[in-house]
N, C-alpha and C. Protein backbone atom coordinates (compact mmCIF):
# COMPACT_ATOMS: atom_id res chain seq x y z
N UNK A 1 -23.20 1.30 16.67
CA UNK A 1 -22.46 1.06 15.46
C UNK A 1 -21.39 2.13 15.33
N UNK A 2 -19.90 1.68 14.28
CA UNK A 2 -19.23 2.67 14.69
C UNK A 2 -18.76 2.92 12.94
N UNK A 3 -18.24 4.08 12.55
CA UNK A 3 -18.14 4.44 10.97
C UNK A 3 -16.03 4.35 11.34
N UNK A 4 -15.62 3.63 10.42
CA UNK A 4 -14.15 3.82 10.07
C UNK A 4 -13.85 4.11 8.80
N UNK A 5 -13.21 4.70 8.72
CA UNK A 5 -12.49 4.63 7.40
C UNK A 5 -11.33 3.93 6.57
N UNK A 6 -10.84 3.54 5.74
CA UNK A 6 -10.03 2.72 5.37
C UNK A 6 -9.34 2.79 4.50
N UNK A 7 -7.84 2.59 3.65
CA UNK A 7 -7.68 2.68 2.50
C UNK A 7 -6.65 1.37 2.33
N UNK A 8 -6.51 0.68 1.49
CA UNK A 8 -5.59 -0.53 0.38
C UNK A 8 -4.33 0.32 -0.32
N UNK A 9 -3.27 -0.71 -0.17
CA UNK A 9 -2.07 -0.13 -1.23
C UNK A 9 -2.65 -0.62 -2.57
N UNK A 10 -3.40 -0.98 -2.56
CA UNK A 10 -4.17 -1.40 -4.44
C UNK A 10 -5.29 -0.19 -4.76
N UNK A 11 -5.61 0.25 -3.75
CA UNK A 11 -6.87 1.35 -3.99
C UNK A 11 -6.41 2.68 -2.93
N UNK A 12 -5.80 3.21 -3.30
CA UNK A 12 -5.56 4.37 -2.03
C UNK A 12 -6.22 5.37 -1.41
N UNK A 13 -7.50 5.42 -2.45
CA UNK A 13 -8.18 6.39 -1.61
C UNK A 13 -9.26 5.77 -0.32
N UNK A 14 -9.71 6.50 0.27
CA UNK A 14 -9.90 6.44 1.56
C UNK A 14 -12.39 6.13 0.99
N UNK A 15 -12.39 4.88 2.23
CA UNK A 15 -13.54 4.22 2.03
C UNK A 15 -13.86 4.40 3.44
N UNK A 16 -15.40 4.46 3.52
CA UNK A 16 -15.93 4.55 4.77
C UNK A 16 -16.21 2.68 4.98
N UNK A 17 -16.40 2.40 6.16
CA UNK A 17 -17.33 0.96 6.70
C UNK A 17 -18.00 1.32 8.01
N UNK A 18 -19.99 0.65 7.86
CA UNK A 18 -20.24 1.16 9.41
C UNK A 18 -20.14 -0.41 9.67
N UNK A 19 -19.48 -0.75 11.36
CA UNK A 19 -19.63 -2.43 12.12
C UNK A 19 -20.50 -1.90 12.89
N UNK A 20 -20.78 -2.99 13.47
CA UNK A 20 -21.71 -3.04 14.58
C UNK A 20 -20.34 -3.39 16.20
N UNK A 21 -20.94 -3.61 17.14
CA UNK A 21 -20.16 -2.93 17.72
C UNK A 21 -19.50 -4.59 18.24
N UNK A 22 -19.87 -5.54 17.23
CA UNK A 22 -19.24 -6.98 17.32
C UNK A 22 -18.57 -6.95 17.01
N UNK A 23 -18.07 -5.78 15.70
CA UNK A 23 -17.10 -6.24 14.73
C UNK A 23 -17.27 -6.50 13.41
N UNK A 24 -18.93 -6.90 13.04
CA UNK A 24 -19.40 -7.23 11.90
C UNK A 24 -19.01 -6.11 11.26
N UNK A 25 -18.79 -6.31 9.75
CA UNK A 25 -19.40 -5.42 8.87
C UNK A 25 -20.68 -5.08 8.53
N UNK A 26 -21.42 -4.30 8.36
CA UNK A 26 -22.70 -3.69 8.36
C UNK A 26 -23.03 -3.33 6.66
N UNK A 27 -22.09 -2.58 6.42
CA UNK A 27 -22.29 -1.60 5.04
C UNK A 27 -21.04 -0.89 4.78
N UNK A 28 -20.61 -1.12 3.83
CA UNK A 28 -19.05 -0.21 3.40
C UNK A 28 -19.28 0.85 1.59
N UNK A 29 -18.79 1.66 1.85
CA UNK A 29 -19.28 2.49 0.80
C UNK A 29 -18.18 1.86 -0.41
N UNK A 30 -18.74 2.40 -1.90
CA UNK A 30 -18.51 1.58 -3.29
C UNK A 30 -17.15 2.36 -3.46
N UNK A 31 -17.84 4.05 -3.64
CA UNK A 31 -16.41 4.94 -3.98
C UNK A 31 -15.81 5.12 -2.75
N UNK A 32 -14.86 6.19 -3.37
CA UNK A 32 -13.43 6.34 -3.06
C UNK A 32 -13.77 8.44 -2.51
N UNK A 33 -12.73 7.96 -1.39
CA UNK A 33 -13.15 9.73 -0.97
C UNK A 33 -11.59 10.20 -0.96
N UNK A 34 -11.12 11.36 -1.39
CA UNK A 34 -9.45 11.53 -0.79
C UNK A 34 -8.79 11.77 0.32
N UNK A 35 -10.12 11.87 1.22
CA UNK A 35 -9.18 12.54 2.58
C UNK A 35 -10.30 11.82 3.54
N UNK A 36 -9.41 11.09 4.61
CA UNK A 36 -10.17 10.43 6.14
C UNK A 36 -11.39 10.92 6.40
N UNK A 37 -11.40 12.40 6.60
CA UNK A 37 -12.88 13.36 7.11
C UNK A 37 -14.02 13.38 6.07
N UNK A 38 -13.71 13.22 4.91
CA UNK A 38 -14.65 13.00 3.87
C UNK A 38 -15.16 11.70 3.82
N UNK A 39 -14.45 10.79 4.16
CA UNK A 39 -14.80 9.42 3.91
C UNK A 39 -16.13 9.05 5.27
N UNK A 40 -15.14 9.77 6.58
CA UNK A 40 -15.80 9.42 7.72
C UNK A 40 -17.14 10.20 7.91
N UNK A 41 -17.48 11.10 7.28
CA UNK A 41 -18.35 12.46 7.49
C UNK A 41 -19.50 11.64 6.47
N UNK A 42 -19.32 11.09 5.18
CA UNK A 42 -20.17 10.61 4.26
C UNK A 42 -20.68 9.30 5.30
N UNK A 43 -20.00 8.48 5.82
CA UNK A 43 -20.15 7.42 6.63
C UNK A 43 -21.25 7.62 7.49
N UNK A 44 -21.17 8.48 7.74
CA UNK A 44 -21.83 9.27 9.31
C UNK A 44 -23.12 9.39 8.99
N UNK A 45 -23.31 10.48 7.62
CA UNK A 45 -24.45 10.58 6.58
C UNK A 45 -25.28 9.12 6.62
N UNK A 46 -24.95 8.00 5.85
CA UNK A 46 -25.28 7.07 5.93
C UNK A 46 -26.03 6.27 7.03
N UNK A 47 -25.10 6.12 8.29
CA UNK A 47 -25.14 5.60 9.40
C UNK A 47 -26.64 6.36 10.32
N UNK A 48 -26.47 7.71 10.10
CA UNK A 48 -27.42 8.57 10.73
C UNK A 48 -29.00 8.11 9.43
N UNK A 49 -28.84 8.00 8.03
CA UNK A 49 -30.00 7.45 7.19
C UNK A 49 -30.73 6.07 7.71
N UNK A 50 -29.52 4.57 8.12
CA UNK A 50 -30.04 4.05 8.65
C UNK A 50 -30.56 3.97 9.92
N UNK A 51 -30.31 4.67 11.07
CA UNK A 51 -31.06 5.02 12.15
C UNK A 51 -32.37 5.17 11.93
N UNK A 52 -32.45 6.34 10.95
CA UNK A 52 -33.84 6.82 10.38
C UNK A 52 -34.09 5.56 10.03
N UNK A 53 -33.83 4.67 9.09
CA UNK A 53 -35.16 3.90 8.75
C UNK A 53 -35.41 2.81 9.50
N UNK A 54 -34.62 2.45 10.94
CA UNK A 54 -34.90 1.58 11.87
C UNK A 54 -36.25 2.32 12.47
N UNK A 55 -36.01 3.27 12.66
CA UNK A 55 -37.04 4.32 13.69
C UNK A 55 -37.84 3.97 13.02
N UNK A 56 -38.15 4.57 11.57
CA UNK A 56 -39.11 4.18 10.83
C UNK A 56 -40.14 3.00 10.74
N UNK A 57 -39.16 1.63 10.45
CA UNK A 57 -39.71 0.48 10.63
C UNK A 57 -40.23 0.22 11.98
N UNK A 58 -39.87 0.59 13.09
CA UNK A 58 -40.14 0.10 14.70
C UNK A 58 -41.64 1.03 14.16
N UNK A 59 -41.65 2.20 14.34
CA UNK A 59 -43.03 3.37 14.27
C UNK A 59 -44.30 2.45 13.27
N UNK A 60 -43.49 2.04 12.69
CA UNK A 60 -44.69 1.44 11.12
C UNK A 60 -44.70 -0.03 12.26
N UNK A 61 -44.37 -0.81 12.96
CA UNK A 61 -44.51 -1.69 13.55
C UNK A 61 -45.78 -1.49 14.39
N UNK A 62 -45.65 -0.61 15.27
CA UNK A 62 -46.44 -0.45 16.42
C UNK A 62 -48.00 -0.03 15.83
N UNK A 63 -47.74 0.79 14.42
CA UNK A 63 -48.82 1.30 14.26
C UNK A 63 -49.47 0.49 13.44
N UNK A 64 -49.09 -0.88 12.72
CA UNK A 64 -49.72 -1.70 12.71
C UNK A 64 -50.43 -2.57 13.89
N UNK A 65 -49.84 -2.76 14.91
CA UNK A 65 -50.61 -3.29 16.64
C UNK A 65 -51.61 -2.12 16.78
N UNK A 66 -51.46 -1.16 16.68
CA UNK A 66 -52.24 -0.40 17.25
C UNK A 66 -53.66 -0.32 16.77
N UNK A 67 -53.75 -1.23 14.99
CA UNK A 67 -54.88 -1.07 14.66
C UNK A 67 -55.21 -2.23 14.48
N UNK A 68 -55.04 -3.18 15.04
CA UNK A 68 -55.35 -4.39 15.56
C UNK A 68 -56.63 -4.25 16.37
N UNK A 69 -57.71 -4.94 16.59
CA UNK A 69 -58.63 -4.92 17.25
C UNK A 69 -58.10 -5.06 18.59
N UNK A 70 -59.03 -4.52 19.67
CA UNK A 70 -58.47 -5.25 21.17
C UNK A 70 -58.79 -6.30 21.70
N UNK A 71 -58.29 -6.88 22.33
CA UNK A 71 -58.73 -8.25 23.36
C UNK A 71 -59.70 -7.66 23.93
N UNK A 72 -60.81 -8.44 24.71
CA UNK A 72 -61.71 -8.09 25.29
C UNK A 72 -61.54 -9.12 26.69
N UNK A 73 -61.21 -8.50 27.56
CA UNK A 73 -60.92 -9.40 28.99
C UNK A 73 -62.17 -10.73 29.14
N UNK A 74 -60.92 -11.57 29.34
CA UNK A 74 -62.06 -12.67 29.85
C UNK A 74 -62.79 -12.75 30.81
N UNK A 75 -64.37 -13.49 30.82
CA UNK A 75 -65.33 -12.83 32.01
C UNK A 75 -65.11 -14.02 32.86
N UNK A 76 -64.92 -14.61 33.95
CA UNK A 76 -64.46 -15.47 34.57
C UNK A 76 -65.79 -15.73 35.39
């Protein structure tokens, strides 16, 4: 995923957006930052939060399998 920043001749200050690396939009921030590095640096913040809670969710995934009972091999 990649963080840009952005600004409108109707809104001039400067907005973060993270895409994915399709092109989608992902998540674009509400306010307004005044300068590119602020916008992109808060972006980053964000972008690096959702990492964390992918990790998160995958970890809480597994450790639900993990307390799953086991198969017991079939006796043939």
């Amino acid at each position: 995923m990649q963080v840009t920043a952005f600004s409108t001749p109707a809104s001039p200050e400067w907005r973060w957006r993270i895409c994915d690396y399709a092109g989608e939009m992902v998540e674009e921030s509400h306010g307004g930052f005044p300068t590119i590095a602020a916008a992109v640096a808060t972006g980053m913040e964000r972008l690096g939060q959702m990492n964390l809670d992918q990790v998160k969710d995958a970890y809480r995934s597994m450790a639900v399998r993990s307390q799953r009972a086991p198969t017991r091999p079939r006796q043939w």
